[in-house]
Protein backbone atom coordinates (compact mmCIF):
# COMPACT_ATOMS: atom_id res chain seq x y z
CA UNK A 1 -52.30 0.29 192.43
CA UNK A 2 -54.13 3.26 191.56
CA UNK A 3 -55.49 4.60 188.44
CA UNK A 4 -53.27 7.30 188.01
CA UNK A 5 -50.12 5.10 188.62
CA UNK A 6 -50.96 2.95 185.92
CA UNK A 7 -51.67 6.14 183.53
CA UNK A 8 -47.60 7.42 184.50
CA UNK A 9 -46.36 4.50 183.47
CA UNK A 10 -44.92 5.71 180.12
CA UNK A 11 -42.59 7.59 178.70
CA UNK A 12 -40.38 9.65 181.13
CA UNK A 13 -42.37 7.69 184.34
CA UNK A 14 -42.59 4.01 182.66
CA UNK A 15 -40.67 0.91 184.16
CA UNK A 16 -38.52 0.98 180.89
CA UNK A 17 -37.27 4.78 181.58
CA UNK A 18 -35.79 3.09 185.12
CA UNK A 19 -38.82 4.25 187.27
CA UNK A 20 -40.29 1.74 189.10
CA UNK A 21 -43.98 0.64 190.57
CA UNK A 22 -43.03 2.35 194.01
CA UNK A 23 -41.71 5.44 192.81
CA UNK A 24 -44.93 5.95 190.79
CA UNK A 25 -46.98 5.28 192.99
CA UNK A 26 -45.19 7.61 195.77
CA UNK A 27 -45.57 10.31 192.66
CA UNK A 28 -49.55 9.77 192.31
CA UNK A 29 -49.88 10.19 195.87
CA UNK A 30 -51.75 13.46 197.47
CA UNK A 31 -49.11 14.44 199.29
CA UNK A 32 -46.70 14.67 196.40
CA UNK A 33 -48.80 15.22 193.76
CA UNK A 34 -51.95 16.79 192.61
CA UNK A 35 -53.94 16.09 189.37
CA UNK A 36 -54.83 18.79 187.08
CA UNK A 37 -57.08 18.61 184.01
CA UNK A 38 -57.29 21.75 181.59
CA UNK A 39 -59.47 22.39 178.53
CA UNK A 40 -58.49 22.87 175.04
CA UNK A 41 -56.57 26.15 174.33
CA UNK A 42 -55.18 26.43 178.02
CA UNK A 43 -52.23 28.06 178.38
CA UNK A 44 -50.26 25.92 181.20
CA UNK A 45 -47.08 27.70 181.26
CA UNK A 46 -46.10 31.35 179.94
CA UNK A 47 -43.18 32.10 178.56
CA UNK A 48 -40.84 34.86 180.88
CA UNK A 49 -43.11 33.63 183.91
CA UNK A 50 -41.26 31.48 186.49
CA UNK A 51 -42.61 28.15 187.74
CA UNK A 52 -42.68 26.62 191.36
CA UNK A 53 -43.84 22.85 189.65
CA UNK A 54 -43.00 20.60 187.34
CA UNK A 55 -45.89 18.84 185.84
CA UNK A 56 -45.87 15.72 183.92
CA UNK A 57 -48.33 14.78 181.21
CA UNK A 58 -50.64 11.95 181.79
CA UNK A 59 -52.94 12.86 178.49
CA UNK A 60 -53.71 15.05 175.99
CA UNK A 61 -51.49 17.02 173.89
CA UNK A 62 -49.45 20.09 173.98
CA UNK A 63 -47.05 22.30 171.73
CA UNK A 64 -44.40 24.84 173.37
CA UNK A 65 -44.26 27.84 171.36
CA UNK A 66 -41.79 30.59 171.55
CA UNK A 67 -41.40 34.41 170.28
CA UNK A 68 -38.50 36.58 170.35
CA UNK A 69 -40.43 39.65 171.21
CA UNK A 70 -44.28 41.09 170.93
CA UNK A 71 -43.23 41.93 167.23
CA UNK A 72 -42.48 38.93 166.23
CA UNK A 73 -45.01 35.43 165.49
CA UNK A 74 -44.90 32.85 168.06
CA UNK A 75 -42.60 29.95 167.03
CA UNK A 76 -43.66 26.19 167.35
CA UNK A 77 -40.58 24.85 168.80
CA UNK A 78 -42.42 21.02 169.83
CA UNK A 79 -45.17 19.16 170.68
CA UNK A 80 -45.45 17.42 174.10
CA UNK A 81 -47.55 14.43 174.43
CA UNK A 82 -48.40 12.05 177.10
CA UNK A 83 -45.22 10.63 179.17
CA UNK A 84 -43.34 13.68 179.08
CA UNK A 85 -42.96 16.64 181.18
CA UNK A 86 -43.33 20.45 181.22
CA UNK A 87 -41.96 23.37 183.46
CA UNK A 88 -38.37 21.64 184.08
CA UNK A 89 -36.44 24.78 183.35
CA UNK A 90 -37.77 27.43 185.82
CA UNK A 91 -38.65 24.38 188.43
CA UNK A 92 -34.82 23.46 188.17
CA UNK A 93 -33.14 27.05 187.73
CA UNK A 94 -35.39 29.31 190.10
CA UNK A 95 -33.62 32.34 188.81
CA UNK A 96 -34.61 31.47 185.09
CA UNK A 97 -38.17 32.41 184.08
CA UNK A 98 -39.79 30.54 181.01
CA UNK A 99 -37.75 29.61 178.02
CA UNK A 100 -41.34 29.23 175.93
CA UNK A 101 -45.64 28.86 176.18
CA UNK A 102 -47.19 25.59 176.93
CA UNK A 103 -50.61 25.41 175.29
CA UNK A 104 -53.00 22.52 175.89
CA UNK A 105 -54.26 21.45 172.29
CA UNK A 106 -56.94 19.59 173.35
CA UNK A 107 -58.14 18.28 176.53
CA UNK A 108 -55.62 17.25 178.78
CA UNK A 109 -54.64 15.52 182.31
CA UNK A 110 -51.32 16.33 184.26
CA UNK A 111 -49.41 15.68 187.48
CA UNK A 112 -48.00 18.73 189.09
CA UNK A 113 -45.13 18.15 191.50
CA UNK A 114 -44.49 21.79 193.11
CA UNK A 115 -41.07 22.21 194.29
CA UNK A 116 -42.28 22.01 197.79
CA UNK A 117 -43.23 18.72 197.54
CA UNK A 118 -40.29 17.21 195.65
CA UNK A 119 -38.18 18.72 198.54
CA UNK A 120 -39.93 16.94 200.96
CA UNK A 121 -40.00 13.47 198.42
CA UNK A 122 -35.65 14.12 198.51
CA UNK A 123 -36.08 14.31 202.53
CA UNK A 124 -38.14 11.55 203.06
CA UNK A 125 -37.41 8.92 199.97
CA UNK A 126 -34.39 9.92 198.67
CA UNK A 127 -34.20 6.86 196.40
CA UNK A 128 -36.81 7.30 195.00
CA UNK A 129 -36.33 11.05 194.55
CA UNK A 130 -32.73 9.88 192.71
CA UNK A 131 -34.52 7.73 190.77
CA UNK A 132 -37.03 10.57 189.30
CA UNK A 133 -33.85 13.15 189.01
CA UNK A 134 -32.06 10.82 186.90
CA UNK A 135 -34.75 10.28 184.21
CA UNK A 136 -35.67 13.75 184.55
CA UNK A 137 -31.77 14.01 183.44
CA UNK A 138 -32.06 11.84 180.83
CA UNK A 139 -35.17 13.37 179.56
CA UNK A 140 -33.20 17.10 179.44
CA UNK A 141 -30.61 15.71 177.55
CA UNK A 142 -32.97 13.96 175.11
CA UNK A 143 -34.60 17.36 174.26
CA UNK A 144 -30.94 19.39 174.30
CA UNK A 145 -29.61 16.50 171.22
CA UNK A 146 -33.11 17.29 169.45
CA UNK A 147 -32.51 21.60 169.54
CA UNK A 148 -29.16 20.41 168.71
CA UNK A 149 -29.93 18.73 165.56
CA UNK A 150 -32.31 21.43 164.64
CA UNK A 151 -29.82 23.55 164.51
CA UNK A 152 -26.96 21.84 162.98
């Protein structure tokens, strides 16, 4: 098992989120995957951009900020740290661009899965592509209930 493989196994991507050994390590392979490391104070996604991958964060952390217009400060709306993933909105909805920023806080390592690829993953494992879409799923939901409580 590969270095990487091991490093996806938590959160989102861990054997306890339903993802198992061979879907991770289908994930960490080249021809689904590609590894990406960024310095502090990268910007890795910008808000009212669209995005053709989803990335997943194997280290380092991250905070998704948000502003209503030029005018107004940027927003903090989360931090993102290892296990979880970035980009779903605009991967999943081509027609939506960027709800917010992603901004590497310090040093950081992530998988990007571009939409290409995770076609071809339904095509040729679809199991294993079910098993990624479900806890991608779950993870959504997870992260609706939280904006829900923040605003209730």
């Amino acid at each position: 098992m590969s270095e990487t493989t091991e490093l996806l196994n938590c959160g989102l991507l861990s054997e306890s989120a339903g993802i198992n050994r061979e879907t991770r390590a289908l994930l960490a392979s080249e021809s689904f995957s590609e590894i990406i490391k960024y310095g502090e104070d990268t910007i890795i996604l910008q808000q009212g951009q669209g995005s053709d991958s989803i990335y997943f964060t194997i280290s380092g952390l991250f905070h998704a900020v948000s502003h209503a217009n030029e005018q107004t400060p940027q927003r903090l709306l989360g931090r993102i740290e290892a296990g979880e993933f970035i980009a779903e909105i605009s991967f999943f909805d081509t027609t939506a661009p960027a709800s917010a920023s992603v901004k590497a806080m310090k040093n950081a390592i992530l998988l990007k899965v571009s939409r290409e690829n995770f076609n071809a993953m339904c095509q040729a494992h679809p199991a294993q592509a079910l098993e990624l879409t479900r806890a991608l799923a779950t993870g959504m939901a997870r992260r609706l209930r939280i904006a829900n409580e923040k605003v209730l």
